[in-house]
N, C-alpha and C. Protein backbone atom coordinates (compact mmCIF):
# COMPACT_ATOMS: atom_id res chain seq x y z
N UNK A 1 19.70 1.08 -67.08
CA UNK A 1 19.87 2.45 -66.63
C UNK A 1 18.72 2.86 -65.71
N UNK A 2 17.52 2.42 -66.27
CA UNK A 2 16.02 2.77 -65.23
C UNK A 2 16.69 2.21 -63.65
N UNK A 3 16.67 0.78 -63.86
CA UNK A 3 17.32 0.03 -62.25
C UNK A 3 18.04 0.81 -61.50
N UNK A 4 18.83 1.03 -62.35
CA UNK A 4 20.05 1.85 -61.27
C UNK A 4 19.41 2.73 -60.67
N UNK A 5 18.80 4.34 -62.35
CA UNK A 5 18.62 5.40 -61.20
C UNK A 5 17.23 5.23 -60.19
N UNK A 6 16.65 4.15 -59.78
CA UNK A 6 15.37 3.12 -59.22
C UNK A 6 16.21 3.16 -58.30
N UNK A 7 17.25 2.67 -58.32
CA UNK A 7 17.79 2.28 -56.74
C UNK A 7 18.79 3.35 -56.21
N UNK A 8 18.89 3.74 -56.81
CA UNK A 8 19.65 5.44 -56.18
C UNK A 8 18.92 6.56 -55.13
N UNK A 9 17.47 6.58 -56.32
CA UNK A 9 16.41 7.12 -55.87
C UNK A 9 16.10 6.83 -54.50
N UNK A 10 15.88 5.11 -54.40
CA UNK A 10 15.46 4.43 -53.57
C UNK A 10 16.46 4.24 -52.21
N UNK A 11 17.50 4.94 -52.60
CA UNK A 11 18.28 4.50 -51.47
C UNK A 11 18.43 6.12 -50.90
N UNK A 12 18.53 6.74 -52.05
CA UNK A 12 18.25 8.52 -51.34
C UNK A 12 17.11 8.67 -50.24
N UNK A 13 15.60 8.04 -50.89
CA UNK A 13 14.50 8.45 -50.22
C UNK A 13 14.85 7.63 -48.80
N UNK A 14 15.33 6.71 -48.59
CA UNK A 14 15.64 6.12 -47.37
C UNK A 14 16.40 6.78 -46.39
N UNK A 15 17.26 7.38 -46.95
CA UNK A 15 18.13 8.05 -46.07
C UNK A 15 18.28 9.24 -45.78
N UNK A 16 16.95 9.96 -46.52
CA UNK A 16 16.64 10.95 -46.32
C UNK A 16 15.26 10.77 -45.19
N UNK A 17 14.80 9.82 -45.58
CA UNK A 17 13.71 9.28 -44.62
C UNK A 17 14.24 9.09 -42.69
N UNK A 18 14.89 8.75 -42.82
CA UNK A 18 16.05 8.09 -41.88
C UNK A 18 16.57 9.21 -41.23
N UNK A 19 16.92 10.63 -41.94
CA UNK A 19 17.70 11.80 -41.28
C UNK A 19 16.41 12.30 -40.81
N UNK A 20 15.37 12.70 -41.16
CA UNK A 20 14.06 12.96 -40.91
C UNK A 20 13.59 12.48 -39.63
N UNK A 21 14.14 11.56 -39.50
CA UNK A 21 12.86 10.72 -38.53
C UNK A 21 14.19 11.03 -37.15
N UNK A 22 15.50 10.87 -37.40
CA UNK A 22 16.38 11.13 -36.69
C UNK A 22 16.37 12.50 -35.88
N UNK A 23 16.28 13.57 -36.64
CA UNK A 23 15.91 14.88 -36.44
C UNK A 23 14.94 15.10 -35.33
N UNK A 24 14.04 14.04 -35.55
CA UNK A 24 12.63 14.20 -35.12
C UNK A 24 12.68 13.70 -33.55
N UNK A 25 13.47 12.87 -33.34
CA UNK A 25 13.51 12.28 -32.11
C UNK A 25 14.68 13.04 -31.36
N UNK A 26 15.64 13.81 -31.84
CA UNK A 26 16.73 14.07 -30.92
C UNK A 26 15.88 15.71 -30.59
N UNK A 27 14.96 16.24 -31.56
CA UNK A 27 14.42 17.38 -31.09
C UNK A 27 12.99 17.08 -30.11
N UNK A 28 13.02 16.08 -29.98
CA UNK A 28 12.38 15.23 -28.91
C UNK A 28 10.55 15.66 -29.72
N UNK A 29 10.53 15.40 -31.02
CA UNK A 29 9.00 15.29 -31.93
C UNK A 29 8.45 14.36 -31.69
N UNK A 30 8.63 13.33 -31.03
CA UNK A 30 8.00 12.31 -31.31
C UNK A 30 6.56 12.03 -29.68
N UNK A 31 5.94 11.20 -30.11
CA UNK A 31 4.72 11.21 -29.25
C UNK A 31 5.47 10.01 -27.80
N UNK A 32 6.30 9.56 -27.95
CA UNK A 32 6.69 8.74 -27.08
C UNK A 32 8.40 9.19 -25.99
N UNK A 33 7.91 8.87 -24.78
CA UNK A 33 9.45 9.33 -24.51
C UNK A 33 9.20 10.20 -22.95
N UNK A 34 10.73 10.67 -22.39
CA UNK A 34 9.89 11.14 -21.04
C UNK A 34 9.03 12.71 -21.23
N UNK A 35 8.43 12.96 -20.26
CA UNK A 35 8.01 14.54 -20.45
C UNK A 35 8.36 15.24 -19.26
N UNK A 36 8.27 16.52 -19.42
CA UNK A 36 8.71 17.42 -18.56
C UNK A 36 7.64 17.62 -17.88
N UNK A 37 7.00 18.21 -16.58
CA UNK A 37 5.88 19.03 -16.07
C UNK A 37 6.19 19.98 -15.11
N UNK A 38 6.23 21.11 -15.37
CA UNK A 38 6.23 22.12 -14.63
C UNK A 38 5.50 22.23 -13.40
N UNK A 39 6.21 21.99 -12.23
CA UNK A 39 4.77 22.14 -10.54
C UNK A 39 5.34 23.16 -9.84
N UNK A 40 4.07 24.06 -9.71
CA UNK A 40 4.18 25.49 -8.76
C UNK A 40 4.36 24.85 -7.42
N UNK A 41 5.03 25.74 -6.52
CA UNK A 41 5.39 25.35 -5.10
C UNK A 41 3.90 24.90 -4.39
N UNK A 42 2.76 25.29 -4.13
CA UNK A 42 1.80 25.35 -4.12
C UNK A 42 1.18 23.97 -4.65
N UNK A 43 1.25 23.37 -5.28
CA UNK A 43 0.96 22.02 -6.03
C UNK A 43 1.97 20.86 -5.23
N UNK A 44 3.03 21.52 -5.23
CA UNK A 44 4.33 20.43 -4.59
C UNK A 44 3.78 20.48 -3.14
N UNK A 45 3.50 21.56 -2.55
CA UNK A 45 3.18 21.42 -0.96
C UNK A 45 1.89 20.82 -0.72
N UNK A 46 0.56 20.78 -1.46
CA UNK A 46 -0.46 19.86 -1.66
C UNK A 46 -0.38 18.48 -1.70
N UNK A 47 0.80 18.36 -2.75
CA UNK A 47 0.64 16.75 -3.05
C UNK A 47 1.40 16.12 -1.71
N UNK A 48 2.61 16.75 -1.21
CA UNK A 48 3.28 16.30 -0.18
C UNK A 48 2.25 16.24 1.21
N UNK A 49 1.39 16.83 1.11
CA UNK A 49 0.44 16.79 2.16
C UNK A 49 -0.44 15.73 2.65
N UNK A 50 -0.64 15.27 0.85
CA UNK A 50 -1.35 14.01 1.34
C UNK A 50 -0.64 12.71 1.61
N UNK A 51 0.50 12.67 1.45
CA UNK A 51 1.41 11.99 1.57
C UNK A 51 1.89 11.47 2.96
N UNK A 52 1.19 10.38 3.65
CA UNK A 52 1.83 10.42 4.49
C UNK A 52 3.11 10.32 4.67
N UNK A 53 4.09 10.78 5.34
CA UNK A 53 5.57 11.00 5.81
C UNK A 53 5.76 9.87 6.70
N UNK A 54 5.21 10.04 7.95
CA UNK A 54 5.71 8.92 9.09
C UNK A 54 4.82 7.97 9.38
N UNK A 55 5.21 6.64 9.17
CA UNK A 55 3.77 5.66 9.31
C UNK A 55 4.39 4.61 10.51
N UNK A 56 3.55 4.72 11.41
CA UNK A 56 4.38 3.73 13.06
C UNK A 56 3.95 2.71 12.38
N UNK A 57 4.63 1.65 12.49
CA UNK A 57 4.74 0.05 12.71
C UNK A 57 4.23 -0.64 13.64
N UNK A 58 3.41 -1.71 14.57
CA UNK A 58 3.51 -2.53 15.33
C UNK A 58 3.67 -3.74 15.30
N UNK A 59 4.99 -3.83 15.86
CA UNK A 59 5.46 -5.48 15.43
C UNK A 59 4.76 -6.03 16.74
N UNK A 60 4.19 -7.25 16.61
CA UNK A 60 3.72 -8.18 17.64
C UNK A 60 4.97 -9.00 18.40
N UNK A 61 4.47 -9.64 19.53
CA UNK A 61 5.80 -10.95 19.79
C UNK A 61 5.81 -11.73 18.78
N UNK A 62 4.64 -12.40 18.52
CA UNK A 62 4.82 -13.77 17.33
C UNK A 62 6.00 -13.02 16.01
N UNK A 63 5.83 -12.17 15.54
CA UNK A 63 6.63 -11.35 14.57
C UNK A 63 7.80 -11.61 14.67
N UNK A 64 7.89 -10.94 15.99
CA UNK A 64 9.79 -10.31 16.34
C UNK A 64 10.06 -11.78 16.63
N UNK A 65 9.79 -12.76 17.23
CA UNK A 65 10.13 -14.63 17.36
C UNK A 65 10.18 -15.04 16.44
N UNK A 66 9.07 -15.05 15.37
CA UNK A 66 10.03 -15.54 14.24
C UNK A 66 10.73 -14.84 13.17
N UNK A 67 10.96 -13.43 13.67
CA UNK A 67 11.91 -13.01 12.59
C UNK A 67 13.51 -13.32 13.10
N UNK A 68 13.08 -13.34 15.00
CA UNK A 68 15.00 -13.68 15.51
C UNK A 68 15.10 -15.24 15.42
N UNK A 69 13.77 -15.81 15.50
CA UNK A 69 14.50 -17.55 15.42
C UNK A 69 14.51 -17.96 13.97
N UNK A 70 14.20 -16.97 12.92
CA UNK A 70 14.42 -17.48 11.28
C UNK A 70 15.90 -17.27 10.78
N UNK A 71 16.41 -18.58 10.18
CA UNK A 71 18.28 -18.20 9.55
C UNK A 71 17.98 -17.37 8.63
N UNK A 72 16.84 -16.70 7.88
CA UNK A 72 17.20 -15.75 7.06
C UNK A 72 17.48 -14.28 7.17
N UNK A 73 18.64 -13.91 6.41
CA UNK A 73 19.04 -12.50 7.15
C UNK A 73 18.22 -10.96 6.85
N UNK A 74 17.47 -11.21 5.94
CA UNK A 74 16.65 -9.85 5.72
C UNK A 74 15.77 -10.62 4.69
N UNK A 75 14.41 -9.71 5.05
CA UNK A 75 13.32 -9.75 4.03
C UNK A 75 11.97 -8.89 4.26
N UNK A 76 10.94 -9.19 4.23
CA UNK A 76 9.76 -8.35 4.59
C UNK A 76 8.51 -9.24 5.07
N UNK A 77 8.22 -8.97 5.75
CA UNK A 77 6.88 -9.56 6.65
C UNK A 77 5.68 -8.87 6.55
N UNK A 78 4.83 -9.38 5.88
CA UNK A 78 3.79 -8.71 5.70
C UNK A 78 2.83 -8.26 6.79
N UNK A 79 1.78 -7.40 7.09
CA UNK A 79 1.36 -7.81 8.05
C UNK A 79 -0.40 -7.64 7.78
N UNK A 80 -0.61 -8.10 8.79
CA UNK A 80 -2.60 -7.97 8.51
C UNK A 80 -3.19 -6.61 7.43
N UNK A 81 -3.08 -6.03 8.14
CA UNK A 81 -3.22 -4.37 7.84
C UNK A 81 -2.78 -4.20 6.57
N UNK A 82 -1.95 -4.76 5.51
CA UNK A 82 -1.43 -4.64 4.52
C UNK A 82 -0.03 -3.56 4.87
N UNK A 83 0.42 -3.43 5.75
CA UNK A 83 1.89 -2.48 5.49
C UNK A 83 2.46 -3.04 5.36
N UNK A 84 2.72 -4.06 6.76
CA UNK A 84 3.95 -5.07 6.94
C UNK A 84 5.50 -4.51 7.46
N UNK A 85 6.51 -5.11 7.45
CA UNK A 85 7.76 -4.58 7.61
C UNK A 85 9.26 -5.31 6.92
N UNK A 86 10.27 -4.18 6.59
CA UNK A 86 11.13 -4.78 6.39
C UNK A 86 12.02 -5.26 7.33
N UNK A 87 13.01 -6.31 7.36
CA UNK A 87 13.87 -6.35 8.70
C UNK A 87 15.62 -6.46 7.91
N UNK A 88 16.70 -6.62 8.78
CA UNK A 88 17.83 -6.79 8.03
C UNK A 88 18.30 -7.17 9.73
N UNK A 89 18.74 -8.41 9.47
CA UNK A 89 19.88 -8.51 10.95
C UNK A 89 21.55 -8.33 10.84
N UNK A 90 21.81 -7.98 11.76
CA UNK A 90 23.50 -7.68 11.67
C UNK A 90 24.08 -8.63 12.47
C-alpha cells in the first residue's frame, strides 16, 4: 500500500512539475529564448548612420578575366581590401 501511494505521489509531483515548468515557458519565464527591445526613432536613425549603405566596388582586369574565362557560374572573389565581390553569370 506505501509503494503504490509512493508512486502516485511520485507521478503527481512530476506532472505537476511538468505543468509548472510548461506554464513557465509559454508565459515566456524562462532566462533563455528571443527578447524583445524597444528602439526610439532616434536610436534607429543613429545606428543606421553608421552603417554604411553604399560601398563602390573596384573590380580590376585580372578579376573580370578570370571571372569570364572561369566555367563556374556564380561565387565570390575576395579581394585585397577584404570586401571582395559576388558575381552570378547568365
Amino acid at each position: 500500500m506505501r509503494k503504490r501511494l509512493g508512486l502516485v505521489l511520485g507521478i503527481v509531483g512530476v506532472i505537476t512539475l511538468s505543468i509548472g515548468i510548461s506554464d513557465g515557458i509559454v508565459k515566456g519565464e524562462t532566462s533563455m529564448g528571443d527578447q524583445t527591445r524597444v528602439v526610439t526613432v532616434e536610436e534607429q536613425n543613429s545606428h543606421e548612420k553608421r552603417v554604411p549603405i553604399d560601398i563602390a566596388t573596384v573590380i580590376t582586369a585580372e578579376e573580370q578575366t578570370m571571372v569570364e574565362s572561369s566555367s563556374i557560374v556564380e561565387g565570390f572573389v575576395p579581394q585585397e581590401n577584404g570586401i571582395g565581390f559576388y558575381f552570378k553569370k547568365k
